[in-house]
PDB file of N, CA and C in Angstrom:
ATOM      1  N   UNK A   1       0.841  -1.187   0.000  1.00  0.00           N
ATOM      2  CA  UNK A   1       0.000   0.000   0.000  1.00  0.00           C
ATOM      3  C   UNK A   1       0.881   1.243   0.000  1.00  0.00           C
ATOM      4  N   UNK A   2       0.436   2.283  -0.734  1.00  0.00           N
ATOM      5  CA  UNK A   2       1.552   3.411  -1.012  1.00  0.00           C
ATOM      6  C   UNK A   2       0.984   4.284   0.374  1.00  0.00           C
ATOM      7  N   UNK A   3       1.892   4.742   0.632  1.00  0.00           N
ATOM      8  CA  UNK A   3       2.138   6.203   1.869  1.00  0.00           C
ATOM      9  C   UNK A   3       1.160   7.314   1.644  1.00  0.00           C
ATOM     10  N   UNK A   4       0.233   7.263   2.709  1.00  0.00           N
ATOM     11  CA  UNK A   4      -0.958   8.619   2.571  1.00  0.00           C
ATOM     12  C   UNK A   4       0.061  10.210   2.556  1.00  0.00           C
ATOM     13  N   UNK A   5      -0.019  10.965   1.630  1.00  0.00           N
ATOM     14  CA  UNK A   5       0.666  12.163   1.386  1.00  0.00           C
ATOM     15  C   UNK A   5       0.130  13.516   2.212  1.00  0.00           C
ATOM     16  N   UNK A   6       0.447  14.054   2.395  1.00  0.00           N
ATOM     17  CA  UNK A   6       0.188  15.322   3.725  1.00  0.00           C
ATOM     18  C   UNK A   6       0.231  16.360   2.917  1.00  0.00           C
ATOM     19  N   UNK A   7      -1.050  17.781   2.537  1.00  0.00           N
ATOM     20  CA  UNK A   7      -0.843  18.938   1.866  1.00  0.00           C
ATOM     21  C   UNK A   7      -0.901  19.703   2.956  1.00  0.00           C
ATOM     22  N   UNK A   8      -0.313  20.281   3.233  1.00  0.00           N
ATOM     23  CA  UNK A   8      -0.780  21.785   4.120  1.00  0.00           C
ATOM     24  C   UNK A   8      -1.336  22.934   3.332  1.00  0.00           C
ATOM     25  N   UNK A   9      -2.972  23.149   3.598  1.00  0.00           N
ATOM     26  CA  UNK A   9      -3.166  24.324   3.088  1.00  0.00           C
ATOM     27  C   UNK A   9      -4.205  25.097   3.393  1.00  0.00           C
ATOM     28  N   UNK A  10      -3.913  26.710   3.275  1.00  0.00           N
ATOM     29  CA  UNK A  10      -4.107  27.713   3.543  1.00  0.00           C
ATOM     30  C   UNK A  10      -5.353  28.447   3.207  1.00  0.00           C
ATOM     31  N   UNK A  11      -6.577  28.787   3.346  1.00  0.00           N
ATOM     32  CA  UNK A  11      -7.653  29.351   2.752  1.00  0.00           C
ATOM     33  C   UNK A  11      -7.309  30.811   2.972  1.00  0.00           C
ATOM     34  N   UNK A  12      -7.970  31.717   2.277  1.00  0.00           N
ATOM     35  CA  UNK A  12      -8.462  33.357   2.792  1.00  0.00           C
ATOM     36  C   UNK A  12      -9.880  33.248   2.445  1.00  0.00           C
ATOM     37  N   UNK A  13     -11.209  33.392   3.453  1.00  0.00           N
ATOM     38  CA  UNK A  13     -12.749  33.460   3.194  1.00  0.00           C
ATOM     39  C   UNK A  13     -13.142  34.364   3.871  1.00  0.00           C
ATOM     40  N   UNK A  14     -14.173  34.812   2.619  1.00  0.00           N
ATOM     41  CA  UNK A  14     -15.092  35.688   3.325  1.00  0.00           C
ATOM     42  C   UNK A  14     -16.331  35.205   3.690  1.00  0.00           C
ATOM     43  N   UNK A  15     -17.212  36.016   4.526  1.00  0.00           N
ATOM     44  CA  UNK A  15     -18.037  35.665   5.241  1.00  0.00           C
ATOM     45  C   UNK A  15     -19.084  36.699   5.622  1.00  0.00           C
ATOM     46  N   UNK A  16     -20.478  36.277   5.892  1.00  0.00           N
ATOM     47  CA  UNK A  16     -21.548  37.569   5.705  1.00  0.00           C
ATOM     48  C   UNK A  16     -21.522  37.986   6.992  1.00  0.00           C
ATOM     49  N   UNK A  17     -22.191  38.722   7.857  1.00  0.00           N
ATOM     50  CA  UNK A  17     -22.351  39.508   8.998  1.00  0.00           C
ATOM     51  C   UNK A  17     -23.505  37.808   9.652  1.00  0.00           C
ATOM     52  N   UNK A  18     -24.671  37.324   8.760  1.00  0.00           N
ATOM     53  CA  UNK A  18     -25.449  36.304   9.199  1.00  0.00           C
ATOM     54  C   UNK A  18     -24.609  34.597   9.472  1.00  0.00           C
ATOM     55  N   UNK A  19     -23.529  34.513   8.497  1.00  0.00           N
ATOM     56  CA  UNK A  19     -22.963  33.668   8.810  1.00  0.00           C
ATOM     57  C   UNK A  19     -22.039  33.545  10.218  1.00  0.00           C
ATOM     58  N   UNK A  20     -21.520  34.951  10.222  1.00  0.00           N
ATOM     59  CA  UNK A  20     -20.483  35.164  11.782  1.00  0.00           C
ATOM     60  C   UNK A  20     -21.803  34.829  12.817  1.00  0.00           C
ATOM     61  N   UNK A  21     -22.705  35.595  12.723  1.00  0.00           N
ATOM     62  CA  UNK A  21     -23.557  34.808  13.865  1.00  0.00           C
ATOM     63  C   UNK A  21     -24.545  34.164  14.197  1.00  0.00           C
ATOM     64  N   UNK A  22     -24.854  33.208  12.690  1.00  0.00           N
ATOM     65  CA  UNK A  22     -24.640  31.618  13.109  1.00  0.00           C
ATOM     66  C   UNK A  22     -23.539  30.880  14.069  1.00  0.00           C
ATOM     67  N   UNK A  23     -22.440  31.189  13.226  1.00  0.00           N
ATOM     68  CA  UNK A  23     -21.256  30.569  14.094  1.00  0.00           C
ATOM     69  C   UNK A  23     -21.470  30.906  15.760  1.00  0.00           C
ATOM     70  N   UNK A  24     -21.654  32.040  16.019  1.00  0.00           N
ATOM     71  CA  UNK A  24     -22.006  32.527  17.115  1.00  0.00           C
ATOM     72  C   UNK A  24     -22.368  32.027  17.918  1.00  0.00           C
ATOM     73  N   UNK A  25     -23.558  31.575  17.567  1.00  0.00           N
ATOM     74  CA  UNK A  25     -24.921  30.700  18.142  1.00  0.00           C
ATOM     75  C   UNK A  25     -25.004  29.498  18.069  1.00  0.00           C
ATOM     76  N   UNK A  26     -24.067  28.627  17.386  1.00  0.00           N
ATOM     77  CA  UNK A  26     -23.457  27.442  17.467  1.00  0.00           C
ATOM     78  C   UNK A  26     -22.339  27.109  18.517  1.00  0.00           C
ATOM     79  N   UNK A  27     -21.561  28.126  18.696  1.00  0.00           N
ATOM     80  CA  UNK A  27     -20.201  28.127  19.676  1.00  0.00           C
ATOM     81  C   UNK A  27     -21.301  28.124  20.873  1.00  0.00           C
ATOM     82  N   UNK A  28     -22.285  29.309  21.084  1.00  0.00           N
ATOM     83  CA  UNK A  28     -22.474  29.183  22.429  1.00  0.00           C
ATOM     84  C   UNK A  28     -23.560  28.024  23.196  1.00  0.00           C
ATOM     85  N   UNK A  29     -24.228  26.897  22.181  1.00  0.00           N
ATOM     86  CA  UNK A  29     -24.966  26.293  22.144  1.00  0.00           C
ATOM     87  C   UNK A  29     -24.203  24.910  22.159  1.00  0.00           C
ATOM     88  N   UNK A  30     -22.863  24.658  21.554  1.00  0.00           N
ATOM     89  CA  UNK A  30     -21.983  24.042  22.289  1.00  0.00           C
ATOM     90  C   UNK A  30     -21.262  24.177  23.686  1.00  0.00           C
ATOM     91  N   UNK A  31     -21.236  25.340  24.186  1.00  0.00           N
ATOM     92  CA  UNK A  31     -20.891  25.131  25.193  1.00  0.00           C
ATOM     93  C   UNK A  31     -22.026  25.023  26.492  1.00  0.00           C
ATOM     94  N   UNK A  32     -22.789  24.763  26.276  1.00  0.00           N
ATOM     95  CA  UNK A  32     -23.829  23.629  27.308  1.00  0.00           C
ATOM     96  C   UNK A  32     -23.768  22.189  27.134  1.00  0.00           C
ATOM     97  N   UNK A  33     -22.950  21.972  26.175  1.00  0.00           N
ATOM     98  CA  UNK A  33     -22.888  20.266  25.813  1.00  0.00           C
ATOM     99  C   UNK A  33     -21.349  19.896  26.050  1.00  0.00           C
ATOM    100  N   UNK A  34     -20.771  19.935  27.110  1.00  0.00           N
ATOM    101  CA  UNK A  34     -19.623  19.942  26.982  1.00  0.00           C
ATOM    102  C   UNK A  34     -18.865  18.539  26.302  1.00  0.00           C
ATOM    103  N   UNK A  35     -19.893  17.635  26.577  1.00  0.00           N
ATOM    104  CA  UNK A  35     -19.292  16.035  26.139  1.00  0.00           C
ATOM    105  C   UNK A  35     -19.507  16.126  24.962  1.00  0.00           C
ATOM    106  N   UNK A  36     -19.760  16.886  24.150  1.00  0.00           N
ATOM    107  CA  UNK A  36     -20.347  16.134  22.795  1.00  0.00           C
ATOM    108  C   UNK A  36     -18.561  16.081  22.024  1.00  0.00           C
ATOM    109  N   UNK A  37     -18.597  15.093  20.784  1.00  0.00           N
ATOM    110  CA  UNK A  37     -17.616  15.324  20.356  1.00  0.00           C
ATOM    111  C   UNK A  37     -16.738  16.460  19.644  1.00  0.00           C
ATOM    112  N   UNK A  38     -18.129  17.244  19.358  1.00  0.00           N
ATOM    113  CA  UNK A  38     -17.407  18.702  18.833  1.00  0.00           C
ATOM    114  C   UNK A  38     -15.767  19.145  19.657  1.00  0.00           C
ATOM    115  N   UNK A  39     -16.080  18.864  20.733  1.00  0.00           N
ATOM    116  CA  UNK A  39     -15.247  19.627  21.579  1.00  0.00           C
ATOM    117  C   UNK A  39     -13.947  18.574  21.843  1.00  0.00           C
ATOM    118  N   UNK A  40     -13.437  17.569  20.709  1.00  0.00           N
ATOM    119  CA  UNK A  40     -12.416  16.883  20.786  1.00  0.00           C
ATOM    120  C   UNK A  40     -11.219  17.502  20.195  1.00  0.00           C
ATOM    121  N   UNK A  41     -10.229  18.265  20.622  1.00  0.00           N
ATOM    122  CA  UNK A  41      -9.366  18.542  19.987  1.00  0.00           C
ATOM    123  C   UNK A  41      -9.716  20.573  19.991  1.00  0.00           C
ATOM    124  N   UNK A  42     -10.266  20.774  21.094  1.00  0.00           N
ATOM    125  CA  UNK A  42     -10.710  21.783  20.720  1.00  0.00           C
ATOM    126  C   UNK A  42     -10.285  22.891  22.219  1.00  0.00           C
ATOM    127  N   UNK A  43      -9.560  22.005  22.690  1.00  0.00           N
ATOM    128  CA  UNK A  43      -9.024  22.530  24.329  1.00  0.00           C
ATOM    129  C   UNK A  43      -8.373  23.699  24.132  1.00  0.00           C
ATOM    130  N   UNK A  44      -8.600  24.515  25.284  1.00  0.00           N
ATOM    131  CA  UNK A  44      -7.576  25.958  25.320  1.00  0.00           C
ATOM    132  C   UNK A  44      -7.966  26.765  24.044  1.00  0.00           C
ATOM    133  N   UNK A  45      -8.657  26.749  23.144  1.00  0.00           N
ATOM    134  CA  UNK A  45      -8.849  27.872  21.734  1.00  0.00           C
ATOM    135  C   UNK A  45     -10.106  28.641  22.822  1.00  0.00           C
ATOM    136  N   UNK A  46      -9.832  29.960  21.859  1.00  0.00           N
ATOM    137  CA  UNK A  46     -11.158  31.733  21.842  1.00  0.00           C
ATOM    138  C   UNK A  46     -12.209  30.913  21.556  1.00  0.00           C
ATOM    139  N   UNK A  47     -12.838  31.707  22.509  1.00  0.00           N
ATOM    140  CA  UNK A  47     -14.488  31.968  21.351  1.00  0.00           C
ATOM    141  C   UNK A  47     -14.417  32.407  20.273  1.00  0.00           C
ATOM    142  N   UNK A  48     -13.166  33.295  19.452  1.00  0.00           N
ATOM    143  CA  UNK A  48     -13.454  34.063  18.415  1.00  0.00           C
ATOM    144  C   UNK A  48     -12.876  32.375  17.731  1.00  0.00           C
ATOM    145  N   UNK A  49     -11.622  31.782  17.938  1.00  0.00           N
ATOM    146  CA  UNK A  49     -10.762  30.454  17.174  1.00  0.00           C
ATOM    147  C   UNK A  49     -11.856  30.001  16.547  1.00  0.00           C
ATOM    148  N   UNK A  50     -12.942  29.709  17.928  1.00  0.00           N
ATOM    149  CA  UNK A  50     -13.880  28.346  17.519  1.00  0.00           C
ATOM    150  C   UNK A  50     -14.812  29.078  16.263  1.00  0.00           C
ATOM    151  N   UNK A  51     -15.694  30.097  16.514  1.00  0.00           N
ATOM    152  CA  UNK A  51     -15.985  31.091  15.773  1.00  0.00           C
ATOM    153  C   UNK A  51     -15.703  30.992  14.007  1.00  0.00           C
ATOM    154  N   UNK A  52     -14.250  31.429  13.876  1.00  0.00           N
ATOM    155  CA  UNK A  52     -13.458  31.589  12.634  1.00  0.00           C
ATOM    156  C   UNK A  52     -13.718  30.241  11.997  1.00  0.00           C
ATOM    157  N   UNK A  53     -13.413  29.105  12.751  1.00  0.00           N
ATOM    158  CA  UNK A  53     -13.170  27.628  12.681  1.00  0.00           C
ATOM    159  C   UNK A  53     -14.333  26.884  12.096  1.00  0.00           C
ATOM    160  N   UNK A  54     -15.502  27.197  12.957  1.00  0.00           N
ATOM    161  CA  UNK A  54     -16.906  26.833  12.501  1.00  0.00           C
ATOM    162  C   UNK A  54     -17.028  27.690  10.908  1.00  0.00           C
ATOM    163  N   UNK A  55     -17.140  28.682  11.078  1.00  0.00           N
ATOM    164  CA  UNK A  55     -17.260  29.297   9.588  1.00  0.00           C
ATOM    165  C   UNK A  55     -16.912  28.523   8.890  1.00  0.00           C
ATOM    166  N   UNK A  56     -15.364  28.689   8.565  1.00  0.00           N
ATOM    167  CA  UNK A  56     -14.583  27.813   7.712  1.00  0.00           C
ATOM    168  C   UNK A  56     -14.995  26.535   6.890  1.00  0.00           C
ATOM    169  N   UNK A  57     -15.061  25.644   8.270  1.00  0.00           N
ATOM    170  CA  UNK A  57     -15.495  24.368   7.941  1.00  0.00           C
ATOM    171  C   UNK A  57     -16.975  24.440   7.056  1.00  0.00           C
ATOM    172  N   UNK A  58     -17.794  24.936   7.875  1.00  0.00           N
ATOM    173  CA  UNK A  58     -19.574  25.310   7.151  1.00  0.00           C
ATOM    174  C   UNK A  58     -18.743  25.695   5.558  1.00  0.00           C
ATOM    175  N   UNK A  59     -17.881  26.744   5.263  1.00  0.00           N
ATOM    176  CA  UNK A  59     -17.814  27.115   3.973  1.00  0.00           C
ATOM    177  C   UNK A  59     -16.984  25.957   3.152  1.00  0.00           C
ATOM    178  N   UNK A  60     -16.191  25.320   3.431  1.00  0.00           N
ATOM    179  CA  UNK A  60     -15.612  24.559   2.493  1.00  0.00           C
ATOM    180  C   UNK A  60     -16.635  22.884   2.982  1.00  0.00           C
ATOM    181  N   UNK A  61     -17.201  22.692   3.710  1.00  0.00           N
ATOM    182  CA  UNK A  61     -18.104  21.331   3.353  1.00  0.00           C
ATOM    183  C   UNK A  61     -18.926  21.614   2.823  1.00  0.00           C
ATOM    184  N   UNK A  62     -19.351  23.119   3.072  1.00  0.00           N
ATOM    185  CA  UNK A  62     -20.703  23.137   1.835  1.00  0.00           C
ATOM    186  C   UNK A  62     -19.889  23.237   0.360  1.00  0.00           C
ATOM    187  N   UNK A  63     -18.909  23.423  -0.547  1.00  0.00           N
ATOM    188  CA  UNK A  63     -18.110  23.112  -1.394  1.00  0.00           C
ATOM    189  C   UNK A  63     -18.219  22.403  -1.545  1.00  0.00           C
ATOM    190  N   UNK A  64     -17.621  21.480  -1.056  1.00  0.00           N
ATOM    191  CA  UNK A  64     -17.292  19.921  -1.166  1.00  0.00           C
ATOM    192  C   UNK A  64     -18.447  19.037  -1.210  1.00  0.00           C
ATOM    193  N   UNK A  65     -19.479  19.467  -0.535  1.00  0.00           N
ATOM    194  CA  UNK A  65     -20.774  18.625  -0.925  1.00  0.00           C
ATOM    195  C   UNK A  65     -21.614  19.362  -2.155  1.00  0.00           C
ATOM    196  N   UNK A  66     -21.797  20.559  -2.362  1.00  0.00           N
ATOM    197  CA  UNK A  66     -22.480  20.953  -3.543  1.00  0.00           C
ATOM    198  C   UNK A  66     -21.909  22.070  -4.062  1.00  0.00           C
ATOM    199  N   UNK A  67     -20.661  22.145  -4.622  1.00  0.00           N
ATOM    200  CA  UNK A  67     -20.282  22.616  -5.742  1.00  0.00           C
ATOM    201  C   UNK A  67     -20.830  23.552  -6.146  1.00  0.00           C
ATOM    202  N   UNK A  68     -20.846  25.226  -5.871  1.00  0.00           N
ATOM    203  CA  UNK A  68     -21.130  26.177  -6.818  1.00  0.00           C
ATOM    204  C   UNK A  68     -20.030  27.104  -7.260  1.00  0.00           C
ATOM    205  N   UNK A  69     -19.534  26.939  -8.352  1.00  0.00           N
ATOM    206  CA  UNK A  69     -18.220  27.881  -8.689  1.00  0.00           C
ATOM    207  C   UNK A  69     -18.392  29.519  -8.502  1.00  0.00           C
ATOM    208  N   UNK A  70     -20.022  29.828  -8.794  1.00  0.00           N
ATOM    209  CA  UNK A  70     -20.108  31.276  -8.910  1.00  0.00           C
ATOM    210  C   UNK A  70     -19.922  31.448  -7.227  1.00  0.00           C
ATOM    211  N   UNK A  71     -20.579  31.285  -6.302  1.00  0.00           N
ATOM    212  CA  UNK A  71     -20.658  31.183  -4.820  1.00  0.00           C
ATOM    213  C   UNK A  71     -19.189  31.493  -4.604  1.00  0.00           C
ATOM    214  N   UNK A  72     -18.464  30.195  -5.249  1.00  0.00           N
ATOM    215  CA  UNK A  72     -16.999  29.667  -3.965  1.00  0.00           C
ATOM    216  C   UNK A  72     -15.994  30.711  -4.837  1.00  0.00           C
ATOM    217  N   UNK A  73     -16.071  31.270  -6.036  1.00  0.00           N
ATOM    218  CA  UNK A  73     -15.599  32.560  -6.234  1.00  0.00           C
ATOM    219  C   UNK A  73     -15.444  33.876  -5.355  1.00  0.00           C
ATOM    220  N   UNK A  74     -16.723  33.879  -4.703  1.00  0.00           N
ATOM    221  CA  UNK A  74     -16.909  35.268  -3.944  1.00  0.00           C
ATOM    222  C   UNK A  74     -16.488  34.578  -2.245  1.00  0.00           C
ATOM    223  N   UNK A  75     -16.483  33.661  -1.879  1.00  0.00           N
ATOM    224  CA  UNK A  75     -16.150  33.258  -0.361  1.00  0.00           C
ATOM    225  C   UNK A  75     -14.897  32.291  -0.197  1.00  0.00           C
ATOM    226  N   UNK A  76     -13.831  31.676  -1.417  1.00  0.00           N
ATOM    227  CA  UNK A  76     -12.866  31.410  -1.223  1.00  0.00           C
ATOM    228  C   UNK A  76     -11.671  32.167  -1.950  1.00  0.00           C
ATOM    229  N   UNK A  77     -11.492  33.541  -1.292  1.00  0.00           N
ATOM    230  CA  UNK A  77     -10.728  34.575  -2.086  1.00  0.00           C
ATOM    231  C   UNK A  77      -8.826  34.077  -2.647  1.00  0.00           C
ATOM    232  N   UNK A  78      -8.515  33.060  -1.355  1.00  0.00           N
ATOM    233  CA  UNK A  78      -7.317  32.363  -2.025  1.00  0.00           C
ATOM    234  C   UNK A  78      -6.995  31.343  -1.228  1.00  0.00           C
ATOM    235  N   UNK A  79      -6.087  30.329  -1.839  1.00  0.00           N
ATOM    236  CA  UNK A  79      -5.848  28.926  -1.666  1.00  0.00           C
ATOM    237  C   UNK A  79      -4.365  28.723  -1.501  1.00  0.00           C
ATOM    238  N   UNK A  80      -3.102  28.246  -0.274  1.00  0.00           N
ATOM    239  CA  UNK A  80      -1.740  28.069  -0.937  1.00  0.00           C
ATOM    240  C   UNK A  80      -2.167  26.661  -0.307  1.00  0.00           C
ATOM    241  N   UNK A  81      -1.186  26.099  -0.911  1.00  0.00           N
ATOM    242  CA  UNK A  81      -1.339  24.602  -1.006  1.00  0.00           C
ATOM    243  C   UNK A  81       0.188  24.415  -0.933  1.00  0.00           C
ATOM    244  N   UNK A  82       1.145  23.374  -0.168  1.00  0.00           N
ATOM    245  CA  UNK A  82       2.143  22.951   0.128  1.00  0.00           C
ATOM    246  C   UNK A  82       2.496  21.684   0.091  1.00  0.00           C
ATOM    247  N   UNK A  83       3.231  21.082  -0.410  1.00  0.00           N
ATOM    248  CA  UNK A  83       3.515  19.784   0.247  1.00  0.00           C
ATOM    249  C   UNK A  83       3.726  19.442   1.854  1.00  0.00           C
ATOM    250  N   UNK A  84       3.797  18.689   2.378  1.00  0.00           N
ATOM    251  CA  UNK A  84       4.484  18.823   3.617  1.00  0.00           C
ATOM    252  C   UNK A  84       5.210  17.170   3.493  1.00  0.00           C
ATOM    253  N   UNK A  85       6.938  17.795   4.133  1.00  0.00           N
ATOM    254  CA  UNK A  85       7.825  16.837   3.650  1.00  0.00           C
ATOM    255  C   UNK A  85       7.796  16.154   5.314  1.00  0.00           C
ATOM    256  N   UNK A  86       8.405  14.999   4.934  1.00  0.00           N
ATOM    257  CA  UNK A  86       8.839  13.890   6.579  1.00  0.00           C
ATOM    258  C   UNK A  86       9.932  14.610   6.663  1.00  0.00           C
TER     259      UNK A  86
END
């Protein structure tokens, strides 16, 4: 079996005033659930980290599940992409 390869990479997104607080209202609606798994890997970060973080993710899985080029034009302003060496 060949060696799973590692990219490191970088987004710049924008984001509406309604999306920041969604995120909002998701961060603080997680934190009454402290067990849930959201919160694996998520120790010691801001409210703003988790915030930025939630966005993010919401913007590139909605990508990745339905594809609109005109959309991901205006909310993924740039991409670096790296190898990452052993």
């Amino acid at each position: 079996m060949d060696r799973i390869q590692t990219v490191e990479t970088t987004f710049k997104l924008t984001y509406t005033p309604e999306q920041y607080d969604k995120a909002v209202a998701y961060i603080e609606d997680m934190k009454k659930h402290p067990k849930r798994i959201f919160w694996l890997g998520k120790k010691g970060k801001t409210d703003e980290e988790l915030i930025y973080s939630h966005i993010a993710h919401r913007i590139l899985s909605g990508f990745y599940n339905n594809y609109d080029p005109t959309f991901a034009r205006q909310q993924i302003m740039d991409m670096t992409n790296r190898k990452v060496l052993d």
